[in-house]
N, C-alpha and C. Protein backbone atom coordinates (compact mmCIF):
# COMPACT_ATOMS: atom_id res chain seq x y z
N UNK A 1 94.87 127.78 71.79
CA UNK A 1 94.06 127.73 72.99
C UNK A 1 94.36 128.96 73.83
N UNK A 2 93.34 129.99 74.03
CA UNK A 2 93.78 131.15 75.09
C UNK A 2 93.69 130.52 76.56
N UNK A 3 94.58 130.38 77.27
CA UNK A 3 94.21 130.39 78.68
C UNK A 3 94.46 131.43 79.58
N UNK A 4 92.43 131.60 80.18
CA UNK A 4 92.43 132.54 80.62
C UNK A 4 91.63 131.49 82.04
N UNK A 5 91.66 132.89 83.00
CA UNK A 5 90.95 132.16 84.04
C UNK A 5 89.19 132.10 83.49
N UNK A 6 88.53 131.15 84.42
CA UNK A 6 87.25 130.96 84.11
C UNK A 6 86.66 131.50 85.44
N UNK A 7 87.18 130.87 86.81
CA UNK A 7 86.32 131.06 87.97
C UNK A 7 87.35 130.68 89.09
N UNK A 8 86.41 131.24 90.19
CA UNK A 8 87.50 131.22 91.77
C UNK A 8 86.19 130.63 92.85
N UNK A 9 87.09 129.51 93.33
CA UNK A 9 86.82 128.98 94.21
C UNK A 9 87.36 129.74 95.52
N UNK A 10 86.80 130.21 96.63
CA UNK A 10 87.10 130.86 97.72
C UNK A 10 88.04 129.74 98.74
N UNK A 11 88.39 129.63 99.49
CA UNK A 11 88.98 128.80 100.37
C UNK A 11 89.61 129.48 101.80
N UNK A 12 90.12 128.49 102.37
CA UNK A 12 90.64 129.58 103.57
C UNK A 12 91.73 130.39 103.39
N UNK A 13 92.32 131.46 103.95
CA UNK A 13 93.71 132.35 103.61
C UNK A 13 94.78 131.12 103.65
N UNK A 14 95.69 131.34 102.47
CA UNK A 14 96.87 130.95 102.56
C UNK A 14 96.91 129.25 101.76
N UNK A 15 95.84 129.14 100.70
CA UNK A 15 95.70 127.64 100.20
C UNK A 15 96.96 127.41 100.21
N UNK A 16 97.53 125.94 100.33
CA UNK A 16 99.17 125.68 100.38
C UNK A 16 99.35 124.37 99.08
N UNK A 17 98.47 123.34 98.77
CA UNK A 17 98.56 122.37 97.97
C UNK A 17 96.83 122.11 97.72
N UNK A 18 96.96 121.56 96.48
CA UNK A 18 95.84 120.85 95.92
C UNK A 18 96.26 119.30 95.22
N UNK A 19 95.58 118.84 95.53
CA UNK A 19 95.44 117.21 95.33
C UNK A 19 94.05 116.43 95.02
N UNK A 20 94.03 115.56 94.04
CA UNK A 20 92.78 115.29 93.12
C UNK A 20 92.92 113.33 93.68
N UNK A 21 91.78 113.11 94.04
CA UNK A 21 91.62 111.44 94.58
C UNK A 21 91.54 111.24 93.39
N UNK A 22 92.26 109.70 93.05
CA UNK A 22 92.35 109.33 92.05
C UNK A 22 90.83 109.22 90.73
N UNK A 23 89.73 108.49 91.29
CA UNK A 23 88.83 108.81 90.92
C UNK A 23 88.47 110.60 90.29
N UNK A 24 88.77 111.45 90.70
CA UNK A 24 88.81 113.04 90.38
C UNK A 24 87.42 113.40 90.76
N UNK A 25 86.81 113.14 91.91
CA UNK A 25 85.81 113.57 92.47
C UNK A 25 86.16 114.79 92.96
N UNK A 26 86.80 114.32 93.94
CA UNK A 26 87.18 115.92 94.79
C UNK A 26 88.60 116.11 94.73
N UNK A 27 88.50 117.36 94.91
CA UNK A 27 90.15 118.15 95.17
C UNK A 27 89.87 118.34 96.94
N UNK A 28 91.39 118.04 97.68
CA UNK A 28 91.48 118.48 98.69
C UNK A 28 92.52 119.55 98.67
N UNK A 29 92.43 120.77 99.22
CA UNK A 29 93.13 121.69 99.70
C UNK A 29 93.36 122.01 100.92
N UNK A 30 94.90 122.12 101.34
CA UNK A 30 95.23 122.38 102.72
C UNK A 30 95.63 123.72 102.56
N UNK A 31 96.28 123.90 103.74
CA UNK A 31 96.18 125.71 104.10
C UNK A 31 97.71 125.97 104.86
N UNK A 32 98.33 126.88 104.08
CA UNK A 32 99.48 126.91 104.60
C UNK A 32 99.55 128.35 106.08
N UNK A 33 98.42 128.74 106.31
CA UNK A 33 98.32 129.49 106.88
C UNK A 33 97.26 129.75 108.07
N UNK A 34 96.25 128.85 107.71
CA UNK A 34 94.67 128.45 108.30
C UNK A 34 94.58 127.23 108.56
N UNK A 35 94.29 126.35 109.56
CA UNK A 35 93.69 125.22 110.11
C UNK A 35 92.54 124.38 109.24
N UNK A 36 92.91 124.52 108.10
CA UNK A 36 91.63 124.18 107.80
C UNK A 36 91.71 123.33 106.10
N UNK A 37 91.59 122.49 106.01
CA UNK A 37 91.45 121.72 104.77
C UNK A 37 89.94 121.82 104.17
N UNK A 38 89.97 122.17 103.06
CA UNK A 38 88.60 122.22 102.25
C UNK A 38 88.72 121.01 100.99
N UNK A 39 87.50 120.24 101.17
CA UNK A 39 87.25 118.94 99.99
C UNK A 39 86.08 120.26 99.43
N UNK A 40 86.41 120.00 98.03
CA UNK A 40 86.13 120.58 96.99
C UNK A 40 85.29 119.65 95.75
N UNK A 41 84.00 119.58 95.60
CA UNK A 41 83.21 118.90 94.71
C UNK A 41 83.42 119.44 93.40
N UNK A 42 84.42 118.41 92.41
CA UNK A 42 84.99 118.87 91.48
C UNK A 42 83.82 119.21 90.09
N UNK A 43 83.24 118.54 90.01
CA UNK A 43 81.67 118.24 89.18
C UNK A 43 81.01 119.92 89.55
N UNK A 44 80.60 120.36 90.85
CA UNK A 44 80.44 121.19 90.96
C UNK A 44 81.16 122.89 91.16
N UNK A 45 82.51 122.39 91.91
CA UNK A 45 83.18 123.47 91.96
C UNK A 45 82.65 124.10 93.23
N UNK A 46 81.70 123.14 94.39
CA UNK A 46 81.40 123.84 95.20
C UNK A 46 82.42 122.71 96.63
N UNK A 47 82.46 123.60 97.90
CA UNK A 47 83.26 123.13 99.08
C UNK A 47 81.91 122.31 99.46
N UNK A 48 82.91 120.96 99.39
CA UNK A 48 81.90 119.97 100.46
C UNK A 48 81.93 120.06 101.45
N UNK A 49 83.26 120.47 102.35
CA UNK A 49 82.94 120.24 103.51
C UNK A 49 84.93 120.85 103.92
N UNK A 50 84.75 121.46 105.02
CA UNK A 50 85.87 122.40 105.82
C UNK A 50 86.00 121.43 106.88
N UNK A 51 87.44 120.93 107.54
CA UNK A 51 87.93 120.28 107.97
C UNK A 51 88.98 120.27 108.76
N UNK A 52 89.29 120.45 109.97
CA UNK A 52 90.16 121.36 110.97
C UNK A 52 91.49 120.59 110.76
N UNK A 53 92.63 121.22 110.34
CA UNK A 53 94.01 120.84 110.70
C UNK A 53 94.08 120.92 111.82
N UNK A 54 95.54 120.23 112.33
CA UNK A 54 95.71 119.99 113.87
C UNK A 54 96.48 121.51 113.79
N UNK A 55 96.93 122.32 112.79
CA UNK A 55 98.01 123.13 112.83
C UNK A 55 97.75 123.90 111.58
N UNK A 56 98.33 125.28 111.74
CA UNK A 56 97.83 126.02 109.97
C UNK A 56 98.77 125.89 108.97
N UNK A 57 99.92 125.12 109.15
CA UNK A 57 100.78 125.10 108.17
C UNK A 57 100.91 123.76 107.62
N UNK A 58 100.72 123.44 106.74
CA UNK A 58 100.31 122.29 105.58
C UNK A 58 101.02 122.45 104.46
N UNK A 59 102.69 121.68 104.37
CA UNK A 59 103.34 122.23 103.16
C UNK A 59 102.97 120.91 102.04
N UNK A 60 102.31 119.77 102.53
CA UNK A 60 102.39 118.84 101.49
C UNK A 60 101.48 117.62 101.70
N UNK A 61 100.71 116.98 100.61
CA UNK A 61 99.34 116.85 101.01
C UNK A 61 99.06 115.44 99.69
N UNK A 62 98.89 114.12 100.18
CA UNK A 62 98.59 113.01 99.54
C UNK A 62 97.33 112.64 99.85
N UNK A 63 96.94 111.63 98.15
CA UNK A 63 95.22 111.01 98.26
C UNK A 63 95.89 109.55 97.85
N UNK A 64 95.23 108.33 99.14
CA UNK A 64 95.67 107.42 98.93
C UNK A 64 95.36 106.68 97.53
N UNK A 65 96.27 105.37 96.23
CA UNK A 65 96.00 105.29 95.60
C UNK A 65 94.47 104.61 95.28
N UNK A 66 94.07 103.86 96.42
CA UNK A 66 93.08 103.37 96.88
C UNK A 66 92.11 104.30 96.82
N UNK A 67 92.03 105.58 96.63
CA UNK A 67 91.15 106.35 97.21
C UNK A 67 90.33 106.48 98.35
N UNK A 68 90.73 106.04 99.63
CA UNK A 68 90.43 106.03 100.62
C UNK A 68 90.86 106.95 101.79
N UNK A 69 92.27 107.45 101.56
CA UNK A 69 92.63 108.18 102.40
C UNK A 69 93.24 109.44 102.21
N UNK A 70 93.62 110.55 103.01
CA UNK A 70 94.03 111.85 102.46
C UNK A 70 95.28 112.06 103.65
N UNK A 71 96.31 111.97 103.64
CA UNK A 71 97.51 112.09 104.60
C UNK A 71 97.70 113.57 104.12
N UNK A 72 97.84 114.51 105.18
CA UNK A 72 98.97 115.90 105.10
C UNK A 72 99.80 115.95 106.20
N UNK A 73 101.26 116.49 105.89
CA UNK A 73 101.91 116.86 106.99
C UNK A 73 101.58 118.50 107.59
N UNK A 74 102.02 118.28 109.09
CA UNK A 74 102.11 119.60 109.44
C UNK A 74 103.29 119.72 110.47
N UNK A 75 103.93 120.60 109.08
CA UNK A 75 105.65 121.17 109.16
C UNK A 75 105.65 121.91 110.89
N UNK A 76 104.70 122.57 111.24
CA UNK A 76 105.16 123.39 112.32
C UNK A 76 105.25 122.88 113.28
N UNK A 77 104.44 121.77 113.52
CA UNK A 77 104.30 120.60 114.88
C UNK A 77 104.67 119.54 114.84
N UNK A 78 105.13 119.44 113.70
CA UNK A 78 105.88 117.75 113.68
C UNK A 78 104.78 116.26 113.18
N UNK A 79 103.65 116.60 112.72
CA UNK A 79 102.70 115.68 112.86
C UNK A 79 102.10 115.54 111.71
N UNK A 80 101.29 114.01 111.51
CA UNK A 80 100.77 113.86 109.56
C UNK A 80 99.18 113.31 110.54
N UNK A 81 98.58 114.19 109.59
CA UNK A 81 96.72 113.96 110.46
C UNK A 81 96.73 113.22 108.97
N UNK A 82 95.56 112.12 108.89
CA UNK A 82 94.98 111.38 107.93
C UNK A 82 93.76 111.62 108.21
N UNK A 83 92.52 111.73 107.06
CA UNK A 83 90.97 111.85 107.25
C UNK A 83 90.75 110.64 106.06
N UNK A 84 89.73 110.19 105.85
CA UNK A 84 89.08 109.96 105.38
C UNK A 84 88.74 110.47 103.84
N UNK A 85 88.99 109.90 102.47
CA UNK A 85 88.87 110.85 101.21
C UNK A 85 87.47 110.22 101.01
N UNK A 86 86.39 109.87 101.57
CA UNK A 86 84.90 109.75 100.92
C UNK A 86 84.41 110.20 102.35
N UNK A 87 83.30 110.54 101.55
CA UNK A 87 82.08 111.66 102.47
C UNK A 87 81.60 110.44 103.42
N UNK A 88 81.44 110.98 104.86
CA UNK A 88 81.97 112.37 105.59
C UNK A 88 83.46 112.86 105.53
N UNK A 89 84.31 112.52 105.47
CA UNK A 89 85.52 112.82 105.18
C UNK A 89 86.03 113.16 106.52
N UNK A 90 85.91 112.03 107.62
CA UNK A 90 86.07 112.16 108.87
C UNK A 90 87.38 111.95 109.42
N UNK A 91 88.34 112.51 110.56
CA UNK A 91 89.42 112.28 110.95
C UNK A 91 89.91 110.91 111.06
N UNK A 92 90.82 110.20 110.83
CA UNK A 92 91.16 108.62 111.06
C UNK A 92 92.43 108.65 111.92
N UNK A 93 93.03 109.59 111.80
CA UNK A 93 94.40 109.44 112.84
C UNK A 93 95.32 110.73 112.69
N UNK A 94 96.24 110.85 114.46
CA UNK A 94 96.73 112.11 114.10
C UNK A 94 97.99 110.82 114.51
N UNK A 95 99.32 111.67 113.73
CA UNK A 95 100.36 110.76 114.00
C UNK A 95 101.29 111.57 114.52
N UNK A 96 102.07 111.57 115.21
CA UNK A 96 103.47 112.11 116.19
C UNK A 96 104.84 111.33 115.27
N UNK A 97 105.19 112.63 114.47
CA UNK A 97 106.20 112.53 113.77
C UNK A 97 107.81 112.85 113.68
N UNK A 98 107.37 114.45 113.89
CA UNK A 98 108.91 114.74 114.79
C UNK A 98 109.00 115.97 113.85
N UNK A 99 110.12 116.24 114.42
CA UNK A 99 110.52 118.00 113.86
C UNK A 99 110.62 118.09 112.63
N UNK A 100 110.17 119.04 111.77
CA UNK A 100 110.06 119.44 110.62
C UNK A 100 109.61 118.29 109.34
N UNK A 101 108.50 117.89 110.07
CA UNK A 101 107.85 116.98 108.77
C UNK A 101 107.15 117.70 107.57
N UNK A 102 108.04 116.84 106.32
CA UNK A 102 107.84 117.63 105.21
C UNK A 102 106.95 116.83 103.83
N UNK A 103 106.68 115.99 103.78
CA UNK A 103 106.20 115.26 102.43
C UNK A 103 106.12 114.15 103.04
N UNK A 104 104.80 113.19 102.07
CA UNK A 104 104.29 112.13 102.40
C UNK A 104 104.03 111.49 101.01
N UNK A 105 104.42 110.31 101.10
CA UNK A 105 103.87 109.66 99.59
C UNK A 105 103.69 107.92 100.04
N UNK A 106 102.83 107.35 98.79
CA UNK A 106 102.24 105.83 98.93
C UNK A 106 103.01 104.84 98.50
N UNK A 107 102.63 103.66 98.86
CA UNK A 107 103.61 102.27 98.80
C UNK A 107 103.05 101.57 98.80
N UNK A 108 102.44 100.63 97.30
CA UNK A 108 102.05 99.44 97.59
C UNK A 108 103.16 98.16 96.99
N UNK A 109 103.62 97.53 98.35
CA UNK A 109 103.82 95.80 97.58
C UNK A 109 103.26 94.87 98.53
N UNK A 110 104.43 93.71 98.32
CA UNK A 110 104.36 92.56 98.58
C UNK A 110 104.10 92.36 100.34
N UNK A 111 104.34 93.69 100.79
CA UNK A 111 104.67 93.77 102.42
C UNK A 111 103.28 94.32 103.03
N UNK A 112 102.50 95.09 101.58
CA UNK A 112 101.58 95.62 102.18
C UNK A 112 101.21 97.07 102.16
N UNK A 113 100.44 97.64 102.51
CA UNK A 113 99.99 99.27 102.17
C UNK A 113 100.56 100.13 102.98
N UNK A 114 101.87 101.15 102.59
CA UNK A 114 102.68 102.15 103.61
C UNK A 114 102.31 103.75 102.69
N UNK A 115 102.70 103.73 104.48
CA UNK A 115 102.65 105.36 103.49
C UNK A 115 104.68 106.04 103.88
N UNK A 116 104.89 106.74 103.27
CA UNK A 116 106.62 107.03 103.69
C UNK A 116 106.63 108.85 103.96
N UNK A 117 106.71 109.19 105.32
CA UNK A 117 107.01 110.32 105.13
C UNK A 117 108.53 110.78 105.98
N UNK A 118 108.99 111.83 104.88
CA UNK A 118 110.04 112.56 105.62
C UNK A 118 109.65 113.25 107.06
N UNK A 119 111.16 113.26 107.62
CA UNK A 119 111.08 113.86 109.03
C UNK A 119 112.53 114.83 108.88
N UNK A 120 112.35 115.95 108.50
CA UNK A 120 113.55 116.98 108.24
C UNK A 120 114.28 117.03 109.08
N UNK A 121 114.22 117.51 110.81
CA UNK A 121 114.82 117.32 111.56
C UNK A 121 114.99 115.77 112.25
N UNK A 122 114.74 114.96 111.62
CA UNK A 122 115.42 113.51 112.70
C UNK A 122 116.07 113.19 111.24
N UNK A 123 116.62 114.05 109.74
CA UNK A 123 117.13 113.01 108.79
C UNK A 123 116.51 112.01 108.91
N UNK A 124 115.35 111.50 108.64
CA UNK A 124 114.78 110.21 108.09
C UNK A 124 113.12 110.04 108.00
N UNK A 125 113.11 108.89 107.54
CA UNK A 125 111.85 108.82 106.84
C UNK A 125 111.18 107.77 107.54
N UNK A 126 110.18 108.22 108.15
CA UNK A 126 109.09 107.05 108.96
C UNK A 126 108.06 106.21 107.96
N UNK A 127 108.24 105.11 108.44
CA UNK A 127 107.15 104.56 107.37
C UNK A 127 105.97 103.73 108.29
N UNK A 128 104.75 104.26 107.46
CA UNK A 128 103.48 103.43 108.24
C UNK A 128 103.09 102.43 107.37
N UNK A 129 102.40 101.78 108.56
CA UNK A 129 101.24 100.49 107.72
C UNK A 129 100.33 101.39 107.40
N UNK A 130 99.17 101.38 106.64
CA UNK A 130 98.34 102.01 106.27
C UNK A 130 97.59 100.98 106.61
N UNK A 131 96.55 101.50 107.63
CA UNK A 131 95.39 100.67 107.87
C UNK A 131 93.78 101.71 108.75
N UNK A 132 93.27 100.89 109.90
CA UNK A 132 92.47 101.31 110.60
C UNK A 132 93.30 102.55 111.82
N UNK A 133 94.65 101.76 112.14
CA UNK A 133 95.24 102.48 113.37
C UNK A 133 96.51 102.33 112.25
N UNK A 134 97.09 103.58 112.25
CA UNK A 134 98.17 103.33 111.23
C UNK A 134 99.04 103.27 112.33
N UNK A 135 100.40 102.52 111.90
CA UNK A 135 101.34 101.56 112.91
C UNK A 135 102.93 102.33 111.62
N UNK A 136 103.63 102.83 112.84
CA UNK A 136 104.86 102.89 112.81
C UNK A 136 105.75 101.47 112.92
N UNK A 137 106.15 101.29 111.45
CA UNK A 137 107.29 99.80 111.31
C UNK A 137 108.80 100.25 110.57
N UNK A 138 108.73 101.33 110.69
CA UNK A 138 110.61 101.33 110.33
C UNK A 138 110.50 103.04 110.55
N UNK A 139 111.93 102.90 110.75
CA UNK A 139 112.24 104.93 110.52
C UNK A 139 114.29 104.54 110.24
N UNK A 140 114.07 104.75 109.02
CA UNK A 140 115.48 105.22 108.12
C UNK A 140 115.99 106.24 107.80
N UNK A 141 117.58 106.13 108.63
CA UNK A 141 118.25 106.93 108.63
C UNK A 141 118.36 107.66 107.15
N UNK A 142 118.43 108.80 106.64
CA UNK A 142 118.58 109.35 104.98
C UNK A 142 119.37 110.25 104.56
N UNK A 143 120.19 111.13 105.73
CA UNK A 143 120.77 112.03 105.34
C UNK A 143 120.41 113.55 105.78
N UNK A 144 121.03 114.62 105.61
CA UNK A 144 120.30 116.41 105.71
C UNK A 144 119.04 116.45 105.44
N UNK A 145 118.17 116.84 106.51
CA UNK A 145 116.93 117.64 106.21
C UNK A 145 116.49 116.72 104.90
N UNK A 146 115.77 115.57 105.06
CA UNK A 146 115.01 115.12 103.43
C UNK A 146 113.95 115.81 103.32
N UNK A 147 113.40 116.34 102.19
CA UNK A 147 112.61 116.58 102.18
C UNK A 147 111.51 116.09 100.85
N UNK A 148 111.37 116.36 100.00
CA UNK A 148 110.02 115.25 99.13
C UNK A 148 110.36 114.48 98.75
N UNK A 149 109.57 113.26 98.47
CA UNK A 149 110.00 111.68 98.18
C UNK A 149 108.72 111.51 97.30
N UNK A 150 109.03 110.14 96.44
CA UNK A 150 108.43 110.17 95.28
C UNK A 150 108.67 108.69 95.03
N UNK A 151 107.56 107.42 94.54
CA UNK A 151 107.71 106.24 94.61
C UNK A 151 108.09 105.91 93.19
N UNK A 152 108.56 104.73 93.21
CA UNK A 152 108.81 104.15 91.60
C UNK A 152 107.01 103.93 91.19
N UNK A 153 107.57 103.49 89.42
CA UNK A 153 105.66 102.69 89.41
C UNK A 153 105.25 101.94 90.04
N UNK A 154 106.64 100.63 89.98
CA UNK A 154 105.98 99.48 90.71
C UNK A 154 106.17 99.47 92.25
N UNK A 155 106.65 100.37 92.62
CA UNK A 155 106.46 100.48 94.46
C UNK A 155 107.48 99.59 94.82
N UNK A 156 108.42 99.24 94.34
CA UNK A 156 110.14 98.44 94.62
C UNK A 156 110.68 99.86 95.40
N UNK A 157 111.21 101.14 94.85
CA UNK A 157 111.52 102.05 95.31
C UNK A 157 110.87 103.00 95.66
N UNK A 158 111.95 103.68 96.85
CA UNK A 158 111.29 105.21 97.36
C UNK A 158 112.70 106.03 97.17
N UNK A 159 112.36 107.20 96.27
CA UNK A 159 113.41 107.98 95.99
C UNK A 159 113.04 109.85 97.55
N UNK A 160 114.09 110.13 97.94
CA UNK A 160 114.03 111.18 98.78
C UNK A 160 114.87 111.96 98.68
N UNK A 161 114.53 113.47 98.21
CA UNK A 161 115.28 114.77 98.08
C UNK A 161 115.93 115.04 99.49
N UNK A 162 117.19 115.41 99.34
CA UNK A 162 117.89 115.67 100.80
C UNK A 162 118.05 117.41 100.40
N UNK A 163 117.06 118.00 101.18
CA UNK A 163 117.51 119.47 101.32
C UNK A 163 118.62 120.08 101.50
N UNK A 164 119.37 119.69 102.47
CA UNK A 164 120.67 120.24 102.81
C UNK A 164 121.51 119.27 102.21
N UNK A 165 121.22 118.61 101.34
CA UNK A 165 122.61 117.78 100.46
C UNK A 165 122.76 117.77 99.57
N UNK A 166 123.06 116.93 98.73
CA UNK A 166 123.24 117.25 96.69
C UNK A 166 122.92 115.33 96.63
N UNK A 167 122.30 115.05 96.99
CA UNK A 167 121.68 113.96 96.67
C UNK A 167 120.13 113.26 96.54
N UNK A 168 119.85 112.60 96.09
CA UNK A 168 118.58 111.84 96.25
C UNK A 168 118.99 110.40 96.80
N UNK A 169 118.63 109.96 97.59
CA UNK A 169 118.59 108.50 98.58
C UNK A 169 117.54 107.53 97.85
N UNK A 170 118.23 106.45 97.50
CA UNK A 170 117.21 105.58 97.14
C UNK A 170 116.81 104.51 98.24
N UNK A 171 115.66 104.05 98.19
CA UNK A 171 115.30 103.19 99.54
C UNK A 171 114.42 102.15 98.78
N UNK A 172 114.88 100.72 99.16
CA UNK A 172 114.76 99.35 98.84
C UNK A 172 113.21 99.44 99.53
N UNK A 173 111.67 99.49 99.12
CA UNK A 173 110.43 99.54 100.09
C UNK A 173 110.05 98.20 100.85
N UNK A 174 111.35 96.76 100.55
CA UNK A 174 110.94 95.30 100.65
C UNK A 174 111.59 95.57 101.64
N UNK A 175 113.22 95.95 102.02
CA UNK A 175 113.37 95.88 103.10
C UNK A 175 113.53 97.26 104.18
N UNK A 176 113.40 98.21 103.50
CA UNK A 176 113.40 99.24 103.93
C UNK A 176 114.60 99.69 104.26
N UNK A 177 115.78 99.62 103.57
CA UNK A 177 116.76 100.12 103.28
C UNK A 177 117.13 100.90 102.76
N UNK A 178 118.54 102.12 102.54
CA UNK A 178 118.94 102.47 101.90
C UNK A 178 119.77 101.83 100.77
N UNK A 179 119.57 101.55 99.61
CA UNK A 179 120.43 101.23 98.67
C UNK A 179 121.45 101.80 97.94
N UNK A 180 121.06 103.26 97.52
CA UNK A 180 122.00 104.21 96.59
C UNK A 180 121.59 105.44 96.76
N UNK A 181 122.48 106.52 96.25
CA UNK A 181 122.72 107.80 96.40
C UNK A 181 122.83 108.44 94.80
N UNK A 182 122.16 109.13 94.56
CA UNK A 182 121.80 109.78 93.22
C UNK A 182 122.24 111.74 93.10
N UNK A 183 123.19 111.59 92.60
CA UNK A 183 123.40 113.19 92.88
C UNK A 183 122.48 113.91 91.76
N UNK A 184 121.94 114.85 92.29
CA UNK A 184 121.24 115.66 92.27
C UNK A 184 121.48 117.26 91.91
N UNK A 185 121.89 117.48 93.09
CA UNK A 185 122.36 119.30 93.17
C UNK A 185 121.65 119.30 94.78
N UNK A 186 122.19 120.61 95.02
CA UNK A 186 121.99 121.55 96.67
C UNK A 186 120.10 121.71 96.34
N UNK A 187 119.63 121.43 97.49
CA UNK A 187 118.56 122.59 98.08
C UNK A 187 117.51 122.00 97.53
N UNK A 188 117.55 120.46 97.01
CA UNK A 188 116.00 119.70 96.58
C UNK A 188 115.29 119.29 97.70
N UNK A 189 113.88 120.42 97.07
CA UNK A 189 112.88 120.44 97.79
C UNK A 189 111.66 119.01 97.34
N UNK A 190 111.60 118.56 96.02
CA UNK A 190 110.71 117.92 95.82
C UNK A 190 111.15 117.30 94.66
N UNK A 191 110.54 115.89 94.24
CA UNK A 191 110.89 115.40 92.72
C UNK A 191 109.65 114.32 92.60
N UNK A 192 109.69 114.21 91.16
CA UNK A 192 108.48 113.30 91.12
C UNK A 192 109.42 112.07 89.85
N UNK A 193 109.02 110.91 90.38
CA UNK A 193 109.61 109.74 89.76
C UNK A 193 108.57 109.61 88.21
N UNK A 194 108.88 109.46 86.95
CA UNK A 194 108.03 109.41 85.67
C UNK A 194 108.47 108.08 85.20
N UNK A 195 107.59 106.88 85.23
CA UNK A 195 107.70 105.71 85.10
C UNK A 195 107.93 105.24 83.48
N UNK A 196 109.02 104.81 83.15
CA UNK A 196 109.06 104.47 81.64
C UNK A 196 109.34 105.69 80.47
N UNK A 197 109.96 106.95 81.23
CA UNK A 197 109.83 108.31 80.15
C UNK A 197 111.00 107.96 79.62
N UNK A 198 111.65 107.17 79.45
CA UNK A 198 112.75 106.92 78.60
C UNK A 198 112.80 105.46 77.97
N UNK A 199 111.79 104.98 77.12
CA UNK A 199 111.28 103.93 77.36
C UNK A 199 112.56 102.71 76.28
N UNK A 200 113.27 103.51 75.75
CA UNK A 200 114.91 103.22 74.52
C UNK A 200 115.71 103.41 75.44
N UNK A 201 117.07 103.07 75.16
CA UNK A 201 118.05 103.30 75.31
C UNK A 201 118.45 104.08 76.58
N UNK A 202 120.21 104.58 76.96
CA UNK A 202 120.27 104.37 78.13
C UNK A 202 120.03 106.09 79.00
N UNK A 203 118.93 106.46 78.14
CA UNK A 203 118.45 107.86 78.94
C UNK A 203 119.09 108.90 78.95
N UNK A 204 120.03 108.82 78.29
CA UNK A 204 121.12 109.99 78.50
C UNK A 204 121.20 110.77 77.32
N UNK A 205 120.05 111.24 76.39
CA UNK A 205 119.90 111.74 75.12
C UNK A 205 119.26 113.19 74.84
């Protein structure tokens, strides 16, 4: 297979993440440099529609599993804006997060629809209800600067990279606890949890 490029989609200066709603209609792109999120009609390859960040720096950018919603943080102001992932793709909430918010990821159980994002400078991780008015119901303590978090399959756990530590924090999503500490190494920025990749024996092969 040669891979070569085919075509360029234009966007605003400084694209920062791309993210595909589960369905794979559209790609949303935020802007690590520009105010501006572009939904991207994947079928076509053309911009549906440009969409004002509260802020131009956008390091990290979720589509709810539901396909309903699009959470990004913005690292420079402390704040996670949510829109809308179906057309119009209208604002639903700006949230007041705190210094150096870095990654956002989904949670479904028994308690209900959250979303979990890091807060670099308060060490910890705020968690919302996911709804009409999203509602702040816990903020856990985690350690140095966390920064990306990543759910189990079944949404029991939330695993979180501690930037300034050599660990990953595991967090109980029933009660919203910390349970365990997973060493890692210095300076994790991000990890993604792979459900069942060791599906034998005790993983260590």
């Amino acid at each position: 297979v040669q891979m070569k490029e085919i075509r360029r989609i234009q966007v605003a200066n400084g694209p920062g993440m791309t993210m595909f709603g589960p369905d794979g209609r559209y790609a949303f792109v935020c802007s690590s440099f520009t105010p501006e999120l572009a939904v991207i009609d994947v079928a076509s390859h053309q911009i549906a529609k440009h969409m004002p960040q509260d802020s131009p720096f956008c390091p990290n950018i979720a589509v709810s599993p539901e396909n309903d919603e699009v959470w990004i943080t913005l690292k420079d102001v402390g704040k996670v804006q949510v829109y809308s992932a179906k057309p119009p793709f209208g604002q639903k909430a700006l949230l007041e997060t705190g210094p150096i918010t870095n990654h956002v990821n989904f949670v479904n159980n028994h308690n209900g629809r959250f979303a979990y994002v890091t807060v670099g400078g308060l060490g910890a991780v705020k968690v919302f209800r996911r709804g009409s008015a999203p509602e702040l119901v816990a903020t856990i303590p985690v350690g140095d600067l966390p920064h990306g978090i990543w759910q189990s399959g079944d949404g029991s756990r939330v695993y979180v990279a501690l930037e300034n530590g050599v660990q990953a924090v595991v967090i109980d999503t029933l009660t919203n606890r910390v349970i365990a500490d997973v060493p890692i190494g210095q300076t994790s920025q991000a990890l993604v949890y792979v459900p069942n990749a060791v599906p034998n024996g005790p993983g260590t092969d």
